[in-house]
N, C-alpha and C. Protein backbone atom coordinates (compact mmCIF):
# COMPACT_ATOMS: atom_id res chain seq x y z
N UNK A 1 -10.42 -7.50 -2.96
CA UNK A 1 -11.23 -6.89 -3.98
C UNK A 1 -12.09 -7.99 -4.59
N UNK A 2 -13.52 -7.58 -4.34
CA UNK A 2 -14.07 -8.53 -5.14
C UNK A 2 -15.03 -8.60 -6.48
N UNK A 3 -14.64 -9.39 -7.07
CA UNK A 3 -15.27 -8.77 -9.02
C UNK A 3 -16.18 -10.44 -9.38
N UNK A 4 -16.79 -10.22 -9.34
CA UNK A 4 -17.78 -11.15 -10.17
C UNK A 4 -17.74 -11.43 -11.94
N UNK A 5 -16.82 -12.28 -12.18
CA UNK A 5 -16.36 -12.72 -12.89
C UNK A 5 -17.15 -13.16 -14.62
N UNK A 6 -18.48 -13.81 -13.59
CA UNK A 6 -19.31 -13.53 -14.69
C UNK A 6 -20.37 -12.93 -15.56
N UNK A 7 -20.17 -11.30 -14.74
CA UNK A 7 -20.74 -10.04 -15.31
C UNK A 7 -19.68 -9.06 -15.79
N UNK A 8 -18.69 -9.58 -15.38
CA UNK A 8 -17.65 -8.34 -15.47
C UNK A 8 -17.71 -7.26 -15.19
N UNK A 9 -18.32 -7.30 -13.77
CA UNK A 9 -18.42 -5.77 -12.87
C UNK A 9 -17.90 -5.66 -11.74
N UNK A 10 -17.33 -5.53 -10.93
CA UNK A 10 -16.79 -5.00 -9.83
C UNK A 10 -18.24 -5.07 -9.03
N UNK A 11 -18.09 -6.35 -8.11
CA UNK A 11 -18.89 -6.33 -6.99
C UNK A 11 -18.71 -5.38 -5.53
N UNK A 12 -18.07 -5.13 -5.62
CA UNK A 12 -17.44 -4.20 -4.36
C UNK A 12 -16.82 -2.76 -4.91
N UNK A 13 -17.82 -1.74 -5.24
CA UNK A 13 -16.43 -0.77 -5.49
C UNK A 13 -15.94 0.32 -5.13
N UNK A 14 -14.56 0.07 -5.42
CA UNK A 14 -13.80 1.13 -4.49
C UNK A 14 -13.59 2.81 -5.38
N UNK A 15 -13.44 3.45 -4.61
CA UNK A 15 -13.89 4.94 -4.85
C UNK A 15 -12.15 5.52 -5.53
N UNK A 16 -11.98 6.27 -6.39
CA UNK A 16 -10.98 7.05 -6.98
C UNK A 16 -10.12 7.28 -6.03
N UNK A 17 -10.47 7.81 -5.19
CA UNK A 17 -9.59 8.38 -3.43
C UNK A 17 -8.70 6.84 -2.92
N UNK A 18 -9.72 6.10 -2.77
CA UNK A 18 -8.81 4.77 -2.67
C UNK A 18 -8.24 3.73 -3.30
N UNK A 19 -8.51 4.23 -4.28
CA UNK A 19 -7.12 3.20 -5.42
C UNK A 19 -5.90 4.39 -5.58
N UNK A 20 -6.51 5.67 -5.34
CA UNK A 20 -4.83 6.42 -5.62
C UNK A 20 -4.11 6.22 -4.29
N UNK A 21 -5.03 6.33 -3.36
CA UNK A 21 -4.12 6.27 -1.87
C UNK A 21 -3.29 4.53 -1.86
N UNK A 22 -4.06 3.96 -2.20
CA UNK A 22 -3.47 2.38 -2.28
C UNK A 22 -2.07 2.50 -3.36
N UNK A 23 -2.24 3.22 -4.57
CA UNK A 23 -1.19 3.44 -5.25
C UNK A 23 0.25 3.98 -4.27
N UNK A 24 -0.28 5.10 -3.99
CA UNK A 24 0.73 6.29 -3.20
C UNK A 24 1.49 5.31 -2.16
N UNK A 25 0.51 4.14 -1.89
CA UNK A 25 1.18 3.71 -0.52
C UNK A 25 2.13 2.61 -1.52
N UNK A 26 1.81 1.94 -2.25
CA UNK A 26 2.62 0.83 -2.93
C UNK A 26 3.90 1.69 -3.27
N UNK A 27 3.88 2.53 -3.62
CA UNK A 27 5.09 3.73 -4.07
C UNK A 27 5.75 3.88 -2.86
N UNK A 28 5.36 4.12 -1.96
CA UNK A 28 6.14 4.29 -0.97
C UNK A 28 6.84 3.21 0.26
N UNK A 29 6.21 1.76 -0.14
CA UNK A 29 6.96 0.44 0.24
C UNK A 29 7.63 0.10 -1.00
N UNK A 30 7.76 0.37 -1.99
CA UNK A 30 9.10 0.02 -2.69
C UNK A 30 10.03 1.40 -2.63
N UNK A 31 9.70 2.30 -2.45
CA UNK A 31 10.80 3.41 -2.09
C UNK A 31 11.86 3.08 -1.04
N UNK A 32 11.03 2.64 0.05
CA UNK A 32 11.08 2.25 1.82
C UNK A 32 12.61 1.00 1.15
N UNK A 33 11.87 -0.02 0.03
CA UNK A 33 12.30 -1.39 0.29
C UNK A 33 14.01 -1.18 -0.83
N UNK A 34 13.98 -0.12 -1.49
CA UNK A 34 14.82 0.14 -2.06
C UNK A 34 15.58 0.73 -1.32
N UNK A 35 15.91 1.98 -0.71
CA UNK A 35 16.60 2.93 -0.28
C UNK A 35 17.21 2.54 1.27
N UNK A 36 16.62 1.65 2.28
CA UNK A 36 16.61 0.86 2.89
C UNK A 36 16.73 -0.92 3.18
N UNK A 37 17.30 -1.36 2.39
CA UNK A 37 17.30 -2.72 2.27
C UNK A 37 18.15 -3.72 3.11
N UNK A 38 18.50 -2.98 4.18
CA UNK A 38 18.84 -4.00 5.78
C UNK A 38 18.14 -3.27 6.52
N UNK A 39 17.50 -2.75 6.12
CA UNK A 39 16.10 -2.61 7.82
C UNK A 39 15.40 -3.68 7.80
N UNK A 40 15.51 -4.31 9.16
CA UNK A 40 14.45 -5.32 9.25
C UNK A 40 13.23 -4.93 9.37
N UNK A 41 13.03 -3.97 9.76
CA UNK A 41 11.83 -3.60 10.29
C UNK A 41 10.86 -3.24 8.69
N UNK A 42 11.57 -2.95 8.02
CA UNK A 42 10.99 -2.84 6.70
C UNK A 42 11.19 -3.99 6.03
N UNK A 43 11.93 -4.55 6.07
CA UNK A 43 12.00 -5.94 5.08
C UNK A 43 10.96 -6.67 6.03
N UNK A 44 10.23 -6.79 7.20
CA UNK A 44 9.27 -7.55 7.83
C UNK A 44 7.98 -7.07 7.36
N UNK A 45 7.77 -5.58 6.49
CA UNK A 45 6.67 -4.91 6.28
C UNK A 45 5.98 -5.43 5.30
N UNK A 46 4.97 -5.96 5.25
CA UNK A 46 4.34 -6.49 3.86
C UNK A 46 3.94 -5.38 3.10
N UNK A 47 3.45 -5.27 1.99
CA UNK A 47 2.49 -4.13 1.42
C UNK A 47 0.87 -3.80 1.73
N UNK A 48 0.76 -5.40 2.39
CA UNK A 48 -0.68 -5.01 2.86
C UNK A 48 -0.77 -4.41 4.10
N UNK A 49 0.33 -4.67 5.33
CA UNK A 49 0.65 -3.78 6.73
C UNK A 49 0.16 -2.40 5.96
N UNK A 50 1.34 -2.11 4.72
CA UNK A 50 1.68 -0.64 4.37
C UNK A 50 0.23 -0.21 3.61
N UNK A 51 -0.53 -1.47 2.88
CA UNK A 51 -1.58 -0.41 2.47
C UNK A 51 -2.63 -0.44 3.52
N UNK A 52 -3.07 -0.96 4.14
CA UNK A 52 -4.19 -1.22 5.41
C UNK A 52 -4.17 -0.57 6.94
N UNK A 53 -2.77 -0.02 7.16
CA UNK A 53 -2.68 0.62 8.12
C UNK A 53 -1.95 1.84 8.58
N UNK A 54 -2.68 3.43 8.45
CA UNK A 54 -2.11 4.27 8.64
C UNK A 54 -0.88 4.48 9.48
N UNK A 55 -0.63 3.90 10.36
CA UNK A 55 0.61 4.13 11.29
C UNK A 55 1.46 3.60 10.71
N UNK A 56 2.22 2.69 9.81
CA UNK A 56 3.05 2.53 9.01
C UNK A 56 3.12 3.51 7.95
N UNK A 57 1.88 3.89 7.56
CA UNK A 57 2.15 4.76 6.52
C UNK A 57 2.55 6.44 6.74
N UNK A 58 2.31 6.79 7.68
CA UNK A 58 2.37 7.54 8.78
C UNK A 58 3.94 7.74 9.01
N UNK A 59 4.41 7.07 9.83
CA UNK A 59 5.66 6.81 10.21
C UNK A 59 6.92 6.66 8.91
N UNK A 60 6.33 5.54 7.93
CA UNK A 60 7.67 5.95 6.98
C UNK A 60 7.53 6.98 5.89
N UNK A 61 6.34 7.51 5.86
CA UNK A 61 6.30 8.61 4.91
C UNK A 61 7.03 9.94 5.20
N UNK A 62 6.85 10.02 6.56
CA UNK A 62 7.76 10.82 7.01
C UNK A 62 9.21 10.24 7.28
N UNK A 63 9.54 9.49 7.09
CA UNK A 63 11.00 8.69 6.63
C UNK A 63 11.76 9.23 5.16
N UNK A 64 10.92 9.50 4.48
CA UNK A 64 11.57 9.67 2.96
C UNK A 64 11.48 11.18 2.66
N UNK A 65 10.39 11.91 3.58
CA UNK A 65 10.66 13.28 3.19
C UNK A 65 11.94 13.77 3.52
């Protein structure tokens, strides 16, 4: 994310749709990292895998339903 510091505006900006989806997904790697906490495969998951790439998000979302 990038913000220009000395206007105090958001040089880059991102749209309502994608700060909630970025939310939804952070919610759902600490759900993942809680309820699961000897999966490696999730303890190897960063949050940026989980926010940047649908097939993780994909795959464990349908994990928690």
């Amino acid at each position: 994310m990038d913000i220009d510091f000395t206007k105090e505006k958001w040089t880059n900006p991102i749209s309502k749709d994608k700060v909630e989806s970025i939310q939804k997904r952070a919610k759902l790697w600490t759900e993942l990292r809680e309820k699961y906490p000897n999966d490696e495969e999730i303890k190897n998951l960063s949050m940026e895998d989980m926010s940047n790439n649908d097939f993780w998000f994909e795959k464990y979302g349908e994990k928690l339903k």
